[in-house]
N, C-alpha and C. Protein backbone atom coordinates (compact mmCIF):
# COMPACT_ATOMS: atom_id res chain seq x y z
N UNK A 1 22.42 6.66 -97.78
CA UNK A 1 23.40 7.07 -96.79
C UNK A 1 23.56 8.58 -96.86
N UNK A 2 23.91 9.15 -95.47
CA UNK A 2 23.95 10.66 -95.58
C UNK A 2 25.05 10.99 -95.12
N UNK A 3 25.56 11.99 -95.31
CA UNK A 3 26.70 12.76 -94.51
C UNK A 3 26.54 13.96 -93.41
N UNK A 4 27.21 13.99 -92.24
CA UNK A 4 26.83 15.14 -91.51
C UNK A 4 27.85 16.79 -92.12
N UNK A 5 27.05 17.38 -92.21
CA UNK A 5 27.86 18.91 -91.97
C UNK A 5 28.56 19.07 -91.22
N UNK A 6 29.90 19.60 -91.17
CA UNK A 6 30.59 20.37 -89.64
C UNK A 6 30.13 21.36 -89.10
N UNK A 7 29.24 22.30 -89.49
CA UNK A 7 28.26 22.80 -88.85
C UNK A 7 26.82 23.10 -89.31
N UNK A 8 25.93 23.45 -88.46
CA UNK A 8 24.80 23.48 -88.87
C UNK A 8 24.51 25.14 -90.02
N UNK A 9 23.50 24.95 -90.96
CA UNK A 9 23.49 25.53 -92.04
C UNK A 9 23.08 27.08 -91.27
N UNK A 10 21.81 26.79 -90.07
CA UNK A 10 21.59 28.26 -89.85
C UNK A 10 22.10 28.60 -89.03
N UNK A 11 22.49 30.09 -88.20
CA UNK A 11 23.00 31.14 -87.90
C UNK A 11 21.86 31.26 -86.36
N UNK A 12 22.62 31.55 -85.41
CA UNK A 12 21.51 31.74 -84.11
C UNK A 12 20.70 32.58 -84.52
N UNK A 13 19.67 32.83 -84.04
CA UNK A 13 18.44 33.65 -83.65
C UNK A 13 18.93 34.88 -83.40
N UNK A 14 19.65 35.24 -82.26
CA UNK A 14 20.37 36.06 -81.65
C UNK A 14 20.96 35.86 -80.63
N UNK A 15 22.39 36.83 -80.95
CA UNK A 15 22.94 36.91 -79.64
C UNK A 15 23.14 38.55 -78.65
N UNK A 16 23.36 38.25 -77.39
CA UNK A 16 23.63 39.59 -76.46
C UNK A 16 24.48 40.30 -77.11
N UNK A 17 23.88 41.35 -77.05
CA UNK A 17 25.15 42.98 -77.25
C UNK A 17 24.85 43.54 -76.10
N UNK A 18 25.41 45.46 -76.78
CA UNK A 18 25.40 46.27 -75.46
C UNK A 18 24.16 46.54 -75.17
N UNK A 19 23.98 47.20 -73.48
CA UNK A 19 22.86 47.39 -73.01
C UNK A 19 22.21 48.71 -74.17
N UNK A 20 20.83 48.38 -74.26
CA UNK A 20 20.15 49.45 -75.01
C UNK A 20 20.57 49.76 -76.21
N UNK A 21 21.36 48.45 -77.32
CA UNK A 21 21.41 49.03 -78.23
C UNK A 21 20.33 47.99 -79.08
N UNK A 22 20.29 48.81 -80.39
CA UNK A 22 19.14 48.35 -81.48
C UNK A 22 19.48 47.12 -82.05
N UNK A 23 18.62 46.12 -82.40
CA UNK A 23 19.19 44.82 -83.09
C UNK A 23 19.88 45.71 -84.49
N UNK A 24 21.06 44.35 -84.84
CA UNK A 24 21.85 45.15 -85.98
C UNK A 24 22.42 43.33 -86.30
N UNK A 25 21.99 43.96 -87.96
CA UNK A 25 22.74 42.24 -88.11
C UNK A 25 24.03 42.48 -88.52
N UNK A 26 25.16 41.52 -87.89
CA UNK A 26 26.56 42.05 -87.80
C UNK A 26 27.14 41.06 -89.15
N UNK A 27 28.74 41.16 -90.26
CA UNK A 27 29.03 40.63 -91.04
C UNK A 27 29.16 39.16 -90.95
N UNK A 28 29.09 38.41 -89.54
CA UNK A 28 28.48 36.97 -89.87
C UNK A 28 27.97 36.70 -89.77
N UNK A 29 26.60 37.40 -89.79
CA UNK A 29 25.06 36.80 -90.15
C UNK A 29 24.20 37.08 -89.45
N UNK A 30 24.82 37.20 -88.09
CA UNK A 30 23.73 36.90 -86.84
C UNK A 30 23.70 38.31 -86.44
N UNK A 31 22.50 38.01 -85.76
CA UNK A 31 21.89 39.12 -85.29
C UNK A 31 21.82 39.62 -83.79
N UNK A 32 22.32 40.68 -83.59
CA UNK A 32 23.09 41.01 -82.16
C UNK A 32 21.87 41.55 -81.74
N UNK A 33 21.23 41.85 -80.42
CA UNK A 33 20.14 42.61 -79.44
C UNK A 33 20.62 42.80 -78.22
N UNK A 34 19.78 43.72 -77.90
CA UNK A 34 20.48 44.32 -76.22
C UNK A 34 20.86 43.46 -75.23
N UNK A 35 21.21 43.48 -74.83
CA UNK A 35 21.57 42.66 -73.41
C UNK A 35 20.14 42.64 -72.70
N UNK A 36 19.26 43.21 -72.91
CA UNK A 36 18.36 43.04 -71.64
C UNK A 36 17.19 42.39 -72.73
N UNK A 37 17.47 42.56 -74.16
CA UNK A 37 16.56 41.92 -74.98
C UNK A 37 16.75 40.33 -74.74
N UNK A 38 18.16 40.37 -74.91
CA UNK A 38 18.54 38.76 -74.74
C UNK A 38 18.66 38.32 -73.10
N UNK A 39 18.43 38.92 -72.42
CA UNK A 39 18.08 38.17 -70.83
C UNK A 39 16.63 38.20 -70.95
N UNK A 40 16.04 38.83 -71.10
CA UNK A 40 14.21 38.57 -71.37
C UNK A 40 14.12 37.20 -72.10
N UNK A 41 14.54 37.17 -73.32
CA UNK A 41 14.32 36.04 -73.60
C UNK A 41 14.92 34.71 -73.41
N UNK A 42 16.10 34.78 -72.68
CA UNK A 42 16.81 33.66 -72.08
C UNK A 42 16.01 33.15 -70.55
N UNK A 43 15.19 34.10 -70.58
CA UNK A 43 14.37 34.21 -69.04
C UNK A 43 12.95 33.39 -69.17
N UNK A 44 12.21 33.85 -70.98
CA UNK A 44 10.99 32.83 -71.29
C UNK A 44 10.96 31.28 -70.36
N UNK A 45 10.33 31.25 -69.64
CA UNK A 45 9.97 29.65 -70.06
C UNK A 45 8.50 29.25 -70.19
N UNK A 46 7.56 30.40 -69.90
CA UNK A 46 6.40 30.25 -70.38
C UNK A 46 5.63 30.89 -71.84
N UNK A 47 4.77 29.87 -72.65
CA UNK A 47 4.62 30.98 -73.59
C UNK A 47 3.08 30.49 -73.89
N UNK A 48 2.26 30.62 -72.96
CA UNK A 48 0.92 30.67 -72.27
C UNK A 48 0.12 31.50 -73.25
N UNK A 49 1.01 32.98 -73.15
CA UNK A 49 0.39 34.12 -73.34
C UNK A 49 0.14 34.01 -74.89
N UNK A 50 1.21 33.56 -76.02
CA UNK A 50 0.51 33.35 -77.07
C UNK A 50 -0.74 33.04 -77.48
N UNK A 51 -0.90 31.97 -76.63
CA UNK A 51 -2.23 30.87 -77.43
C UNK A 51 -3.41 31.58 -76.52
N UNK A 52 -3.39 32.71 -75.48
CA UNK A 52 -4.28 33.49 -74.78
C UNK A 52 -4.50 34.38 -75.67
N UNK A 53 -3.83 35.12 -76.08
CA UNK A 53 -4.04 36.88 -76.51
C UNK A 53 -4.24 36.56 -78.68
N UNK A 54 -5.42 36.14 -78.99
CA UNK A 54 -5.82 35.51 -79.87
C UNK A 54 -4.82 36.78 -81.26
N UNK A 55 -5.01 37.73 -80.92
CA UNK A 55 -3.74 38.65 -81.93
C UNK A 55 -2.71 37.96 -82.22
N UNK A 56 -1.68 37.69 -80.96
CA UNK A 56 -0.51 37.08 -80.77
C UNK A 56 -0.43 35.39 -81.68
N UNK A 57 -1.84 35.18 -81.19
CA UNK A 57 -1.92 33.97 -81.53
C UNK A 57 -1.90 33.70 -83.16
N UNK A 58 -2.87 34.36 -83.59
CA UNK A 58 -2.70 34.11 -85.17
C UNK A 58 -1.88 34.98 -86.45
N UNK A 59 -0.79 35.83 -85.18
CA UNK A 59 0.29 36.69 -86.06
C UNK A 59 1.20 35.80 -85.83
N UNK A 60 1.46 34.69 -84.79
CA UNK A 60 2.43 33.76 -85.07
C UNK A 60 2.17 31.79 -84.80
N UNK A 61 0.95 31.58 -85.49
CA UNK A 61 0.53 30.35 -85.41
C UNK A 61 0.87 29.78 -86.08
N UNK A 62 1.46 30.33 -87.60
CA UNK A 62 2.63 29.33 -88.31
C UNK A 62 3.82 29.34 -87.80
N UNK A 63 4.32 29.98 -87.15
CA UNK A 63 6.03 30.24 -86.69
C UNK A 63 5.75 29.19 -85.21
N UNK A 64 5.18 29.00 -84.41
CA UNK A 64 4.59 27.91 -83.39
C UNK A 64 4.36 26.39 -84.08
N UNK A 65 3.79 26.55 -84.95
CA UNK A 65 3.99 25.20 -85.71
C UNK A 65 5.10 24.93 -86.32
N UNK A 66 5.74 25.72 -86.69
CA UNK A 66 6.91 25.16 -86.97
C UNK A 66 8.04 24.81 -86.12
N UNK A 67 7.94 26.12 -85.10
CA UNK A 67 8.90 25.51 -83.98
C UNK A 67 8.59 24.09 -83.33
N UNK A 68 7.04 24.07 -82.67
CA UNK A 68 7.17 22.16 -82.65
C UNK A 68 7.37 21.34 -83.67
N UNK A 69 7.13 21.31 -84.63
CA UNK A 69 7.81 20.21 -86.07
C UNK A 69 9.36 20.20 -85.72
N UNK A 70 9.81 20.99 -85.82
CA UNK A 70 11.19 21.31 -85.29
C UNK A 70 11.49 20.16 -84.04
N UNK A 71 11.08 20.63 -82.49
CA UNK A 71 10.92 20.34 -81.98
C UNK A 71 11.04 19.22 -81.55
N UNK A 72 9.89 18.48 -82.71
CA UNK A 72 9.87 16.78 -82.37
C UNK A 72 11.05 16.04 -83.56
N UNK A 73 11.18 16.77 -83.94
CA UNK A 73 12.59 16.24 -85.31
C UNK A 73 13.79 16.31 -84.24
N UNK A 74 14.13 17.40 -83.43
CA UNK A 74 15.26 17.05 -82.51
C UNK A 74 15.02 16.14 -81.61
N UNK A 75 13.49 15.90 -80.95
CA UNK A 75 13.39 14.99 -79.87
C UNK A 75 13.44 14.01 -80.58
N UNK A 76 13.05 12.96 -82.08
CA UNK A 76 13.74 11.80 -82.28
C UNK A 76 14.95 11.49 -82.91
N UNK A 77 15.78 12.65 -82.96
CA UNK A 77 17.14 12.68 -83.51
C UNK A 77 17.87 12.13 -81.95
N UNK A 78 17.10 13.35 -81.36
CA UNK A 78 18.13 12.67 -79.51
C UNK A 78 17.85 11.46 -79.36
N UNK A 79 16.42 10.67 -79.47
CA UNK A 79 16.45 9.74 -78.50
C UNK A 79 16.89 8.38 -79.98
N UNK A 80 17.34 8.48 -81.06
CA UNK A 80 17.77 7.61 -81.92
C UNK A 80 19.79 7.71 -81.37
N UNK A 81 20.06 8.76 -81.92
CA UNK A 81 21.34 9.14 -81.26
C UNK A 81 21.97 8.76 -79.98
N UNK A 82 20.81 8.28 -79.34
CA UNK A 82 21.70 7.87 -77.57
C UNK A 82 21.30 6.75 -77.89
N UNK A 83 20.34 6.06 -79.06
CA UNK A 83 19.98 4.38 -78.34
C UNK A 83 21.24 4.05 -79.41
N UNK A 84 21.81 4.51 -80.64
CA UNK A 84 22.52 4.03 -81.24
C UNK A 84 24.02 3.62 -80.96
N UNK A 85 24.25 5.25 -80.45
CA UNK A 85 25.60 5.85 -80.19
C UNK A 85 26.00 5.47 -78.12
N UNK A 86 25.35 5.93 -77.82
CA UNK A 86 25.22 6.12 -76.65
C UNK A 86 25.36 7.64 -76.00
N UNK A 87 25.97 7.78 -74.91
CA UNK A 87 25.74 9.18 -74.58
C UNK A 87 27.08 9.91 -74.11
N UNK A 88 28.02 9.01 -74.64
CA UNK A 88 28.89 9.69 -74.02
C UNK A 88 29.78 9.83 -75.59
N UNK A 89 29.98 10.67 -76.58
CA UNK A 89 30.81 10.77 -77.96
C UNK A 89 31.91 9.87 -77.53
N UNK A 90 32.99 9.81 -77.02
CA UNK A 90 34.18 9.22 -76.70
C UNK A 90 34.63 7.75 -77.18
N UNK A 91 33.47 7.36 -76.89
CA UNK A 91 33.20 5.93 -77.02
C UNK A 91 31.94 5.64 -77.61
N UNK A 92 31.62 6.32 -78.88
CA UNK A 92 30.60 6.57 -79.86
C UNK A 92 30.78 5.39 -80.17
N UNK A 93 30.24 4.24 -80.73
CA UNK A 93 30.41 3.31 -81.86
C UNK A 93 28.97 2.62 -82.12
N UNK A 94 27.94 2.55 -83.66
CA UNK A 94 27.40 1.35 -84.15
C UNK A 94 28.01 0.46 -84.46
N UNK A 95 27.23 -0.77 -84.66
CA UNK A 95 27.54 -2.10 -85.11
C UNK A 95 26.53 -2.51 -85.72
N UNK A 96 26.38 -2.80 -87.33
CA UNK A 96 25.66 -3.20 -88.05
C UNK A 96 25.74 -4.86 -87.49
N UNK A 97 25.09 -5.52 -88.33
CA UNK A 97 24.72 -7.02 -88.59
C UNK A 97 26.08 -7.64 -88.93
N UNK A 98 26.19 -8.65 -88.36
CA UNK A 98 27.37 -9.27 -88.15
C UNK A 98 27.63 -9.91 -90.47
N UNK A 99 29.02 -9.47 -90.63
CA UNK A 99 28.88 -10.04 -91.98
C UNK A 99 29.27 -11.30 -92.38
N UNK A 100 29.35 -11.58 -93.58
CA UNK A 100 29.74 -13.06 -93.98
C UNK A 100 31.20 -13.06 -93.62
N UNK A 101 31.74 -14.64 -92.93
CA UNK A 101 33.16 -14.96 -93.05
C UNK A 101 33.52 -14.88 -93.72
N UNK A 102 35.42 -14.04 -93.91
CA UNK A 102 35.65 -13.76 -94.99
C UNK A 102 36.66 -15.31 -95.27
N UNK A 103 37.16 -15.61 -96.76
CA UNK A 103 37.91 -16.64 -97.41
C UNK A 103 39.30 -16.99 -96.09
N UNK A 104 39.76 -18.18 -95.96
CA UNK A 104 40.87 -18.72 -95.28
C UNK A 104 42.09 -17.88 -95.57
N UNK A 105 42.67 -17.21 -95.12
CA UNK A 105 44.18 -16.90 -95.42
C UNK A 105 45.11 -18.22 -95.71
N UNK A 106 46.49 -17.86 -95.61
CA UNK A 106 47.07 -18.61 -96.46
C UNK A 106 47.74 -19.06 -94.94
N UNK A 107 48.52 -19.77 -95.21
CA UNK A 107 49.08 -20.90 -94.05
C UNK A 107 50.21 -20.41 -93.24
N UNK A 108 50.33 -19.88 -91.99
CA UNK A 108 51.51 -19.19 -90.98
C UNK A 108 52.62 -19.81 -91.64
N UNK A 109 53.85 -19.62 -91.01
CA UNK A 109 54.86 -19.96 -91.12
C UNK A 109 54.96 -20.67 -89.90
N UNK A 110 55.85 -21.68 -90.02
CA UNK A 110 55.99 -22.61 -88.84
C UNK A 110 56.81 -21.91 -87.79
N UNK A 111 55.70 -22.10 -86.24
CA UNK A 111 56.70 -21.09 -85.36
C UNK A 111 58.01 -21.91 -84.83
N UNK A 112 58.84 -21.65 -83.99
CA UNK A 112 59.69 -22.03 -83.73
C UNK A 112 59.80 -23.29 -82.71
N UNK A 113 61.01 -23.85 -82.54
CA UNK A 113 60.69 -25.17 -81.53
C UNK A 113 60.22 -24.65 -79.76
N UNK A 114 59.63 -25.33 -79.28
CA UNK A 114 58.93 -24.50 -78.42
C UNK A 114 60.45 -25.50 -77.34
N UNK A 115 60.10 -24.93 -76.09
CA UNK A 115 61.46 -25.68 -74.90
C UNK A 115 61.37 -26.88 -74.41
N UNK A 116 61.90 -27.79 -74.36
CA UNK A 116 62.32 -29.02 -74.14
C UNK A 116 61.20 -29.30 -72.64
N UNK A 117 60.35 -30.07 -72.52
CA UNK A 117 59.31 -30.17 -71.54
C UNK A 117 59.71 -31.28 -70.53
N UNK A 118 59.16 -31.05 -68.93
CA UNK A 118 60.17 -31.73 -67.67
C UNK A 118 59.72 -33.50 -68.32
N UNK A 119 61.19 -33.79 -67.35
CA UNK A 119 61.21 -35.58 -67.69
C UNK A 119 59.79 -36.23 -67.01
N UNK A 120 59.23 -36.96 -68.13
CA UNK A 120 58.04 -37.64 -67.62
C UNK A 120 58.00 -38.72 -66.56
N UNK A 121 57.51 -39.21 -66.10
CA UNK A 121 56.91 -40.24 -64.89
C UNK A 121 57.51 -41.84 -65.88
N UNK A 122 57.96 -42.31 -65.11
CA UNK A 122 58.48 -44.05 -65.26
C UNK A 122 57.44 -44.45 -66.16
N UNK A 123 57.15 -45.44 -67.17
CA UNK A 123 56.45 -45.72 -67.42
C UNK A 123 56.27 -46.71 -67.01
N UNK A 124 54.80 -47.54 -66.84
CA UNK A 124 54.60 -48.90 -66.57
C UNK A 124 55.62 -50.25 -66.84
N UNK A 125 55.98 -51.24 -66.20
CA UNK A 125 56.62 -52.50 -66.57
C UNK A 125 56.06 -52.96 -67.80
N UNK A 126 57.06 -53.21 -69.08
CA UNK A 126 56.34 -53.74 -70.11
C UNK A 126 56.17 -55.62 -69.87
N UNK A 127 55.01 -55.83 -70.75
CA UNK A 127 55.24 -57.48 -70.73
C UNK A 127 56.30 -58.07 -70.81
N UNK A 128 56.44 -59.47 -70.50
CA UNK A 128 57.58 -60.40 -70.68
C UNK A 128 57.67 -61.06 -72.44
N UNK A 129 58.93 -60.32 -73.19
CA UNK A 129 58.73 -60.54 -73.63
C UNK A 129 58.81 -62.53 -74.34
N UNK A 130 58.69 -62.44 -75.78
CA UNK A 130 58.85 -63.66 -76.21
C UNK A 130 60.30 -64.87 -76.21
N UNK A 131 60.21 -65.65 -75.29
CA UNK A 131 61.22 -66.99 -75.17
C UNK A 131 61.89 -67.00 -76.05
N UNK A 132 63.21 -66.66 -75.92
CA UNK A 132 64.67 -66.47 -77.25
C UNK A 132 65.20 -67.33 -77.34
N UNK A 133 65.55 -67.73 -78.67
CA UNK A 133 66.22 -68.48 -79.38
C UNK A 133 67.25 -69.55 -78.41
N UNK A 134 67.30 -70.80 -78.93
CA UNK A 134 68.58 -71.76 -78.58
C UNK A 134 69.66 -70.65 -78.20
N UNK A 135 70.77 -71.06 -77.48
CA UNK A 135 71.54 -70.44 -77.57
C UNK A 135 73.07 -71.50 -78.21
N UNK A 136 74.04 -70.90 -78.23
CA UNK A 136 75.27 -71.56 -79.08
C UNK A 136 75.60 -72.97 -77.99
N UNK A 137 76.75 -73.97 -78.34
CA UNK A 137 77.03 -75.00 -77.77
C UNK A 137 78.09 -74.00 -76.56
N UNK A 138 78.32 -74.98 -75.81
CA UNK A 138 79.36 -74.12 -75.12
C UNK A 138 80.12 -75.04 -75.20
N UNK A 139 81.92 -74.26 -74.56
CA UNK A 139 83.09 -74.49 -74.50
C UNK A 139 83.28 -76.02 -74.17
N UNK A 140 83.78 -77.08 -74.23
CA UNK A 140 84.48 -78.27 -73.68
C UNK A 140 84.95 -78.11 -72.42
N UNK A 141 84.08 -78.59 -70.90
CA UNK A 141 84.79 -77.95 -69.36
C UNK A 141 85.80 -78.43 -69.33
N UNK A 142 86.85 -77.92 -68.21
CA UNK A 142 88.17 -78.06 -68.02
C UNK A 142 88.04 -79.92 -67.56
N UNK A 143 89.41 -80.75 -67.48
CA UNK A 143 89.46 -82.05 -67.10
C UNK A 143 88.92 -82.19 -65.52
N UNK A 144 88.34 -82.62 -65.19
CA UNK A 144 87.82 -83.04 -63.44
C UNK A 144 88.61 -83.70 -62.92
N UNK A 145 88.73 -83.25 -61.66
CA UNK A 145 89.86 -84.00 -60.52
C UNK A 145 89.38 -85.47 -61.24
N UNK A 146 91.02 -85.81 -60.57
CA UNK A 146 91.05 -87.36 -60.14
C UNK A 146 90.51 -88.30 -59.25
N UNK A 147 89.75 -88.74 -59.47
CA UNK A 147 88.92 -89.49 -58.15
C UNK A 147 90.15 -90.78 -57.69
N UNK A 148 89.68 -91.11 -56.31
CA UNK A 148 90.18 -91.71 -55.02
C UNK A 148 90.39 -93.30 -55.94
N UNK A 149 91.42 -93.85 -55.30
CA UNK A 149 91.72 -95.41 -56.24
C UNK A 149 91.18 -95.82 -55.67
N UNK A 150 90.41 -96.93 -56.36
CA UNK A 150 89.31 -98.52 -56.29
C UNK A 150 89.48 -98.70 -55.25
N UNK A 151 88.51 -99.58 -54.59
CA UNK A 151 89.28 -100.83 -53.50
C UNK A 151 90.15 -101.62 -54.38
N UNK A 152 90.54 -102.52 -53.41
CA UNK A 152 91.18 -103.50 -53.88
C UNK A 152 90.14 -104.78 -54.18
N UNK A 153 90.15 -105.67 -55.12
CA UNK A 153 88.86 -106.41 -55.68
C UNK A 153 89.68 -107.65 -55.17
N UNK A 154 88.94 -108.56 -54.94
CA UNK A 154 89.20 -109.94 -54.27
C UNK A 154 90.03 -110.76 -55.08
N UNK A 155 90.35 -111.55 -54.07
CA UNK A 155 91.30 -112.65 -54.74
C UNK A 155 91.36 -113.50 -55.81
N UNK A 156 91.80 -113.58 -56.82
CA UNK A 156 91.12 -114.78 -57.88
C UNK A 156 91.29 -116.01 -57.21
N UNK A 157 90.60 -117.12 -58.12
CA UNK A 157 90.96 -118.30 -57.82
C UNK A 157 91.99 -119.18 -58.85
N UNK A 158 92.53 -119.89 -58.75
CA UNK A 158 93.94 -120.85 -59.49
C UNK A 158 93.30 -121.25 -60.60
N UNK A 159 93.55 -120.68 -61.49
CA UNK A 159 93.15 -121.23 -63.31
C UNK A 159 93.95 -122.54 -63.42
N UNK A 160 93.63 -123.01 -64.18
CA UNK A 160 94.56 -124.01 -64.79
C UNK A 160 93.54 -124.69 -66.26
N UNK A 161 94.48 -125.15 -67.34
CA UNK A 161 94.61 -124.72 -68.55
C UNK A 161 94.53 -125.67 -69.30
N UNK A 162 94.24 -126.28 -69.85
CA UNK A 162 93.91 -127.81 -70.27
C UNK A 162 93.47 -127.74 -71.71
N UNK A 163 93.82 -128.31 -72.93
CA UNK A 163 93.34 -127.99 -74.08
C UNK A 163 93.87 -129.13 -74.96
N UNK A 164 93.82 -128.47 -76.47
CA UNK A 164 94.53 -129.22 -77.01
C UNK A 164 95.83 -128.68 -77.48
N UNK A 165 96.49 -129.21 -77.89
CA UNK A 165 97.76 -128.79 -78.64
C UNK A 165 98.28 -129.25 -79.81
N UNK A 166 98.94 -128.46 -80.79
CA UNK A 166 98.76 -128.82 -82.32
C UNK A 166 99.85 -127.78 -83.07
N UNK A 167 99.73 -127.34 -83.71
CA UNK A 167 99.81 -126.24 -85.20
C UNK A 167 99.26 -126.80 -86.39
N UNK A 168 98.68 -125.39 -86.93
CA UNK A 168 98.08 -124.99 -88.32
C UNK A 168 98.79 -124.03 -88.97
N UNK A 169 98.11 -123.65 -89.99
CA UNK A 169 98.73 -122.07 -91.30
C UNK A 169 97.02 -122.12 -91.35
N UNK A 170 97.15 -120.24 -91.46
CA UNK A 170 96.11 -119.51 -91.81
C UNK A 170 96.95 -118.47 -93.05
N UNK A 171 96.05 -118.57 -94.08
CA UNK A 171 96.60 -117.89 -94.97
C UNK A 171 95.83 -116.87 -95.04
N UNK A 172 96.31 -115.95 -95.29
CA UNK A 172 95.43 -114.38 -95.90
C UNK A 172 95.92 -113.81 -96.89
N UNK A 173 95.12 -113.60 -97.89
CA UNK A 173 95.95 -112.80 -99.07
C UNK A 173 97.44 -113.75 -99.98
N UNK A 174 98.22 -113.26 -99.64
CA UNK A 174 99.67 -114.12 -100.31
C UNK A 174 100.43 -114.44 -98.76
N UNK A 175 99.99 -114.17 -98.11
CA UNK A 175 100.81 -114.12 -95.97
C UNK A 175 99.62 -115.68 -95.88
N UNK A 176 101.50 -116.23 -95.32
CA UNK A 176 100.75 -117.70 -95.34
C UNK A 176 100.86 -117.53 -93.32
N UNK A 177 100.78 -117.86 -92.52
CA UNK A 177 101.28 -117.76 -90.86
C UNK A 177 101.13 -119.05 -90.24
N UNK A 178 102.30 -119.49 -89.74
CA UNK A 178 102.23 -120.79 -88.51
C UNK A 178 101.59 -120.71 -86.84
N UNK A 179 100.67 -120.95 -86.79
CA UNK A 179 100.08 -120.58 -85.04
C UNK A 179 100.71 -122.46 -85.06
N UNK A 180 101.40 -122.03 -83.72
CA UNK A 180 101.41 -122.99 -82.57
C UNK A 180 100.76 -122.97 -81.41
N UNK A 181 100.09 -124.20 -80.80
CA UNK A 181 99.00 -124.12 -79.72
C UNK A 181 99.33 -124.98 -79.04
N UNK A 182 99.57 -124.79 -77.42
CA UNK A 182 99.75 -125.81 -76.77
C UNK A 182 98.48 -125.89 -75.26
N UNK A 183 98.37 -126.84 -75.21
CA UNK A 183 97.37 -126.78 -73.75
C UNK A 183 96.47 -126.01 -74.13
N UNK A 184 95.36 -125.83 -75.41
CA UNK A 184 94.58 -125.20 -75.58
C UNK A 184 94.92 -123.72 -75.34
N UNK A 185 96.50 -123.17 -75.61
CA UNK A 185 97.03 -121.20 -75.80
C UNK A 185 98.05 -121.32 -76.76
N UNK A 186 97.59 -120.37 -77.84
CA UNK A 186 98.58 -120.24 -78.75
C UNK A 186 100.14 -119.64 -78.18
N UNK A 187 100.80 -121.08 -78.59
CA UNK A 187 102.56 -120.61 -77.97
C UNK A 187 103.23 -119.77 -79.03
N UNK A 188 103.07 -119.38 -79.78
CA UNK A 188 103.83 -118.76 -81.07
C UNK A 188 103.22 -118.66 -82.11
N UNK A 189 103.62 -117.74 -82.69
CA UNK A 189 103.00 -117.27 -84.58
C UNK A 189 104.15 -116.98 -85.32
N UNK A 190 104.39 -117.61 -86.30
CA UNK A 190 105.69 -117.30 -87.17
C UNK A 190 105.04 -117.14 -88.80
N UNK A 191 105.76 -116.69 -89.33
CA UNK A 191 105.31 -116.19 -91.07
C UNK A 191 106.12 -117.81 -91.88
């Protein structure tokens, strides 16, 4: 793992001063040139003429190689930097490899009773239930009217009475009793 610097270690090349004056390296490092030194070279964009004018060429063919080494070290710093980061700093962020789940925490606290929810729908008719018990005797009903008197039942016919006639004693116990009987009907009972 590396750390970045807050700034970079070297010092510009150069920067613009006054017109026509001499490069002069100033107390922070860098090195000041004329104004028209530094529009000339802010103006380069061809550099043809090196690799033509074979002098030029091999008084600075190591300083050319190094500027492309250079070169291609910033071109895959940029194009790693935008596929990582993206391109706008603001909203810079990597994301490594997703890591292991970490252990269960420990158990919430029970939240509170939540609000009383609307009255539900009728429910279905339940079955009929099971045939109950005998039930107790009931009360004795009040007495019932009096019903309508009989007819009148027919006439008898003339008894008459014919028997024998006598007296006996029937005893029971220490009770001795006299029946008298006449015409086959007891006329009297005396002790």
């Amino acid at each position: 793992m590396a750390n970045i610097n807050d700034n970079i270690r070297g010092k510009k090349l150069f920067k613009s001063g006054s017109s026509k004056q001499r490069a002069v390296k100033g107390s922070d490092g860098e090195i000041t040139v004329s104004s028209e030194v530094a529009s000339d070279l802010a103006a380069l964009t061809d550099m043809s003429e090196l690799f033509n004018d074979d002098g030029l060429y091999q008084y600075n063919r190591f300083l050319i190689k190094q500027i492309e080494d250079l070169r291609e070290d910033v071109e895959e710093l940029h194009a790693f930097i935008k596929d990582a980061f993206g391109k706008d700093s603001s909203s810079a962020a990597s994301q490594g490899s997703k890591g292991d789940t970490g252990s269960q925490g420990p158990k919430g606290d029970t939240g509170n009773t939540g609000p009383q929810g609307p009255k539900g729908d009728t429910g279905n008719t339940g079955a009929t239930g099971a045939k109950g018990d005998k039930g107790d005797k009931g009360d004795k009903g009040d007495t019932g009217d009096r019903g309508p008197a009989g007819a009148d039942g027919a006439d008898g016919s003339d008894a008459s009475v014919s028997g024998a006639s006598g007296s006996f004693k029937s005893t029971s116990g220490k009770t001795t009793v006299s029946i008298t009987v006449e015409d086959g009907l007891i006329s009297s009972i005396a002790k």
